[in-house]
Each structure stands twice: as structure tokens, then as C-alpha cells.
N, C-alpha and C. Protein backbone atom coordinates (compact mmCIF):
# COMPACT_ATOMS: atom_id res chain seq x y z
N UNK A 1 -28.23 -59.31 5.68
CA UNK A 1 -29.56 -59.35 5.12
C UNK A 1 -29.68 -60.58 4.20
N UNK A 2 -30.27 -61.36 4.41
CA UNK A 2 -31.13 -62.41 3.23
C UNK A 2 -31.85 -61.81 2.42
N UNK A 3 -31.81 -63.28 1.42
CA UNK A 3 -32.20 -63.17 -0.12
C UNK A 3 -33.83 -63.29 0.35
N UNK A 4 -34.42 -62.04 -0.64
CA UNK A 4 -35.82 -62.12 -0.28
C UNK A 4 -36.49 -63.29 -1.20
N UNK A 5 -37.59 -64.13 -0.20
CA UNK A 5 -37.73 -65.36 -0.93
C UNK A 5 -39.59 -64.91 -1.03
N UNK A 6 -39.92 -65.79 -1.96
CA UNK A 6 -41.12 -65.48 -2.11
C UNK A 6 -41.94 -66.92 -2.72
N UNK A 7 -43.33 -67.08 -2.08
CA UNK A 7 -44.12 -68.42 -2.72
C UNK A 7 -45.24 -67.52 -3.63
N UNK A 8 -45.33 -67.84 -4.95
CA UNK A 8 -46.36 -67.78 -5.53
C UNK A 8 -47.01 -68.88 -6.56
N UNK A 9 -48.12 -68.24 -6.72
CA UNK A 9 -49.13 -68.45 -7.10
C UNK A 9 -49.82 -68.08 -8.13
N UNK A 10 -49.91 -68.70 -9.52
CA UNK A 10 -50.71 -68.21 -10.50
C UNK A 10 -49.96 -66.95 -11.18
N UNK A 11 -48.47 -66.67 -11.00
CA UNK A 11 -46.93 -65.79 -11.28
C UNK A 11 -47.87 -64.72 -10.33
N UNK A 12 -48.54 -64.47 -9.39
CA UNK A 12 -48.61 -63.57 -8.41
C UNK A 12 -47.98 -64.18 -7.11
N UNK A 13 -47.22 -63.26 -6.16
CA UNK A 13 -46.87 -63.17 -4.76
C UNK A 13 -47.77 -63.49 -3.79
N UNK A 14 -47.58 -64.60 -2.90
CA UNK A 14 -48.92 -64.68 -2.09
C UNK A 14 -48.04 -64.26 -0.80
N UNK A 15 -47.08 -64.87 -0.61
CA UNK A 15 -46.23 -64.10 0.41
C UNK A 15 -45.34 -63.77 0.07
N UNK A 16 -44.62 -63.48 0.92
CA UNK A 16 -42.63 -63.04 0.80
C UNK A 16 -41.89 -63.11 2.36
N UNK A 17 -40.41 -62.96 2.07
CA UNK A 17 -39.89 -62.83 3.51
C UNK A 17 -38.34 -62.60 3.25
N UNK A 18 -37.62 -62.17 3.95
CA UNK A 18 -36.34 -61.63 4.17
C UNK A 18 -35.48 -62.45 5.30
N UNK A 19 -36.22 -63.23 5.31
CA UNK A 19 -35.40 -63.71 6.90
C UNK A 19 -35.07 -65.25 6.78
N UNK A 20 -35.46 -65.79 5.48
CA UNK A 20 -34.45 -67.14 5.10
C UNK A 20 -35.06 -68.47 5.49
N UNK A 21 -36.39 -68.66 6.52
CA UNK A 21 -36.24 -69.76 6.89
C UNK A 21 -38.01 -70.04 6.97
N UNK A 22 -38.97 -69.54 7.39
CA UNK A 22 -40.26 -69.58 7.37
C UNK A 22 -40.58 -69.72 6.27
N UNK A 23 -40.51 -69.40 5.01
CA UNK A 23 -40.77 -69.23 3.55
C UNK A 23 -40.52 -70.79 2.92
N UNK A 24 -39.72 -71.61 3.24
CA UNK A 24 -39.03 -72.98 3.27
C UNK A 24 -39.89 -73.62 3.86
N UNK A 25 -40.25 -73.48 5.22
CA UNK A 25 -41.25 -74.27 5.85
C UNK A 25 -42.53 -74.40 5.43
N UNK A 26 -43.36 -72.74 5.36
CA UNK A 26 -44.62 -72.87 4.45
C UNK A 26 -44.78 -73.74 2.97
N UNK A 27 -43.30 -73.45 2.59
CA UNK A 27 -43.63 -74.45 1.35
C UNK A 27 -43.43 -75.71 1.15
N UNK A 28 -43.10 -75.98 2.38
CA UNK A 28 -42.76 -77.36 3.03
C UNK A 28 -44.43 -77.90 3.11
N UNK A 29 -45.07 -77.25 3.56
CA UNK A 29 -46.43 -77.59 4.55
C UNK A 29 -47.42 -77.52 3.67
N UNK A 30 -47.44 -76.87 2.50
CA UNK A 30 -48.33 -76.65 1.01
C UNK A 30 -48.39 -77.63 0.53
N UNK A 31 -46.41 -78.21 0.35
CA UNK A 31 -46.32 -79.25 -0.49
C UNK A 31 -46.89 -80.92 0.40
N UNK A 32 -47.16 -80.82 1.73
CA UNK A 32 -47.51 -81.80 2.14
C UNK A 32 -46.28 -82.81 2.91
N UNK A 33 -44.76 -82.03 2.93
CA UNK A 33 -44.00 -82.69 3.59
C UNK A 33 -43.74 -83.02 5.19
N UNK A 34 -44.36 -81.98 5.61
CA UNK A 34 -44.40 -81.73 6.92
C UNK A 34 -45.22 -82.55 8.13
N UNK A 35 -46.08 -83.37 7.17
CA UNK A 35 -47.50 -83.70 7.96
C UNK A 35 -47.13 -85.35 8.15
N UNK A 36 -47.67 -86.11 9.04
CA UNK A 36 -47.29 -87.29 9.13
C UNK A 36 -48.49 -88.15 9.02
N UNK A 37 -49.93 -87.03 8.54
CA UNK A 37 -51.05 -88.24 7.86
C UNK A 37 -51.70 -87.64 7.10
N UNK A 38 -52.50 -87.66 5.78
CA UNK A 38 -53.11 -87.34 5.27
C UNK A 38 -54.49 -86.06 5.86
N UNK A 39 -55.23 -86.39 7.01
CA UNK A 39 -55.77 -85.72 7.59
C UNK A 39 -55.47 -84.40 8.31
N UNK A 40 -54.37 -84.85 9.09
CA UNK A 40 -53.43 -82.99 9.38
C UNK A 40 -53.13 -82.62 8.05
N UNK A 41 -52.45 -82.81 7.05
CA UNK A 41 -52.20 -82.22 5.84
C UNK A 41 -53.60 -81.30 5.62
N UNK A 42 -54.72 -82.48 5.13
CA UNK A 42 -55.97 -81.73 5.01
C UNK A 42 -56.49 -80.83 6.08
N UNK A 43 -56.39 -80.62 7.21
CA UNK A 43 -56.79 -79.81 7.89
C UNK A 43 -55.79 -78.55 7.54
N UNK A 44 -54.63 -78.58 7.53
CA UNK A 44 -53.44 -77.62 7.25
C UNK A 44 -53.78 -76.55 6.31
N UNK A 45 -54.38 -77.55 5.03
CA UNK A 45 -54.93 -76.32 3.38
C UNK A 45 -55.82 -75.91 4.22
N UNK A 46 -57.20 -77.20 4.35
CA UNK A 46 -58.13 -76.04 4.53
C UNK A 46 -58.36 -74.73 5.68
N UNK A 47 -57.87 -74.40 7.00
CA UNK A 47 -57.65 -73.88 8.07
C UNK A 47 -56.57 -72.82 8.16
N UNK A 48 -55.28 -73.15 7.33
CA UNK A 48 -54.69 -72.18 7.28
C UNK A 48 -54.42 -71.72 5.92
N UNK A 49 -53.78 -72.72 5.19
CA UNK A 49 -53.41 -72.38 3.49
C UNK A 49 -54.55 -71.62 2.76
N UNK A 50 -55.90 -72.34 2.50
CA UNK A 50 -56.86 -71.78 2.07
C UNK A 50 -57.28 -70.52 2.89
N UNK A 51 -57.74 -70.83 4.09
CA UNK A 51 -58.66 -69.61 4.97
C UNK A 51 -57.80 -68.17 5.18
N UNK A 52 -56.26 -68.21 5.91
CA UNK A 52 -55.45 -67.38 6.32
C UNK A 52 -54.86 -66.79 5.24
N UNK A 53 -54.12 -67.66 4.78
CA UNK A 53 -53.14 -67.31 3.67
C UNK A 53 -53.57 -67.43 2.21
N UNK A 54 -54.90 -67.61 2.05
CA UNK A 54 -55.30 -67.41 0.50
C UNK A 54 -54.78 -67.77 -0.35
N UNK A 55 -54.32 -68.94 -0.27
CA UNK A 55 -53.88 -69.93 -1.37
C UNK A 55 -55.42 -70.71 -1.86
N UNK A 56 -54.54 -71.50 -3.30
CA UNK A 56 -55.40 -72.37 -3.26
C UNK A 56 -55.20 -73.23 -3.95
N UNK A 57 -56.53 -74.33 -4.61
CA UNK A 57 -55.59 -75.74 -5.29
C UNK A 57 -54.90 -75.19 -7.08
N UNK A 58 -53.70 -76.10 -7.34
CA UNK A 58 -52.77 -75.16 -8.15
C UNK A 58 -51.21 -75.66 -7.49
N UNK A 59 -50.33 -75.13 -8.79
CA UNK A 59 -48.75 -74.53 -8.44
C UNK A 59 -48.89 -73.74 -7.60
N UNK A 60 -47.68 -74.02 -6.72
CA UNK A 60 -47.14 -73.12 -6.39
C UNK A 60 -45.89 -73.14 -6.13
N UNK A 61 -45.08 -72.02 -6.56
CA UNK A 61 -43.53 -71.88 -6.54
C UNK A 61 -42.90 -70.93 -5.58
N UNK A 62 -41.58 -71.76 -5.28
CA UNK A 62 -40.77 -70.86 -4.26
C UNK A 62 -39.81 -70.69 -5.01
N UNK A 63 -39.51 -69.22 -5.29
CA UNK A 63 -38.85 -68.07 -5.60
C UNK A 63 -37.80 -67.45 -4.57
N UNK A 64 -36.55 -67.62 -5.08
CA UNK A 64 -35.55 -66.83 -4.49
C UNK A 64 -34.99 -65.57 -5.23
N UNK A 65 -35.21 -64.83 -5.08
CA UNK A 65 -34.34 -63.40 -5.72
C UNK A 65 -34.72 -63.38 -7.22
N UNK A 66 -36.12 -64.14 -7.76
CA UNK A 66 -36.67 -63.83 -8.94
C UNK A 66 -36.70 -65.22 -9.98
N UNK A 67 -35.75 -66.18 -8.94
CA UNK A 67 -35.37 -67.57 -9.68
C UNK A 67 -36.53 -68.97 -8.86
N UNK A 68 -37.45 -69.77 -9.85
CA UNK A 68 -37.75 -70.45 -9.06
C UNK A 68 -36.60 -71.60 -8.76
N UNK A 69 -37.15 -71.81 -7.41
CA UNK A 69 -36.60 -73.31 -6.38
C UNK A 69 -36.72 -74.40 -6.57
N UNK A 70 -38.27 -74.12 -6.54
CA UNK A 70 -38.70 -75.64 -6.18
C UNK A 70 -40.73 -75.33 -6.84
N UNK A 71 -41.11 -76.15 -6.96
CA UNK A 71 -42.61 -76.43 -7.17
C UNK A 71 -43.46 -77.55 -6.49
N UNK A 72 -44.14 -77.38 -6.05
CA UNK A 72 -45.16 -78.17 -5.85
C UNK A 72 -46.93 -77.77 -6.14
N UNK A 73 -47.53 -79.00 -6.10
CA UNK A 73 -49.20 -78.75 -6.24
C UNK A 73 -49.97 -79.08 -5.46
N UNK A 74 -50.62 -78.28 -4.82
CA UNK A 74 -51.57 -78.42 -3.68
C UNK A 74 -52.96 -78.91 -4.56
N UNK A 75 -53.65 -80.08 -4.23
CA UNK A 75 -54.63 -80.51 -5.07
C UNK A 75 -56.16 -80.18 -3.84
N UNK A 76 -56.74 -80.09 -4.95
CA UNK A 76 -58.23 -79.69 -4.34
C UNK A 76 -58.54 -80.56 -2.91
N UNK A 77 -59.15 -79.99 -2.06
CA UNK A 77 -59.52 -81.21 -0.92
C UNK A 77 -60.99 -82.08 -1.52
């Protein structure tokens, strides 16, 4: 079993996960590393981050087992 990891938001949980590796990526894709132009990035918040997953502009931290990771800031579109 993996360490349950979690991204939040505003010290609330917006997700979580047990399985080690999706949780890394989403916060990969928040923070804007993933994208190879400014425009997919922006389509990314607004379409999935904002609409699906109810994030929004702000910190947000990835949390392992209660410890943050890492931070990044998703800025307004």
C-alpha cells in the first residue's frame, strides 16, 4: 500500500490518492510543467482544473502523509 498523497487548496483537500503516481502528475499539470505552450496550459485550468476538479487561482500543495512536498501557484487566466 502507498503513502496517501493529497493536493490542496486553501489547507482543504481537493483530491487524494493511494496509488503513488497520478497525484504527482496533476500537480505537475496545475503547476504548468507538463504543457509545452502557454495556451494548452491555459486550456488545461480552465477545462479541467477549474471546471472538473474545482480548483482555482491560488496555492496549491502536494501533501504526502500530512507533510507538504512541493507548492506551486496557479495564477488567474
Amino acid at each position: 500500500m502507498n503513502a496517501t498523497q493529497e493536493l490542496r487548496q486553501n489547507g482543504k483537500t481537493v483530491l487524494h490518492s493511494e496509488d503513488g503516481i497520478s497525484l504527482r502528475m496533476i500537480f505537475n499539470n496545475l503547476a504548468g510543467r507538463n504543457f509545452d505552450s502557454p495556451a494548452e496550459y491555459r486550456d488545461y485550468l480552465q477545462h479541467v482544473a477549474f471546471a472538473q476538479m474545482h480548483f482555482q487561482p491560488g496555492v496549491v500543495e502536494f501533501v504526502e502523509q500530512g507533510k507538504i512536498l512541493d507548492k506551486a501557484v496557479i495564477q488567474p487566466l
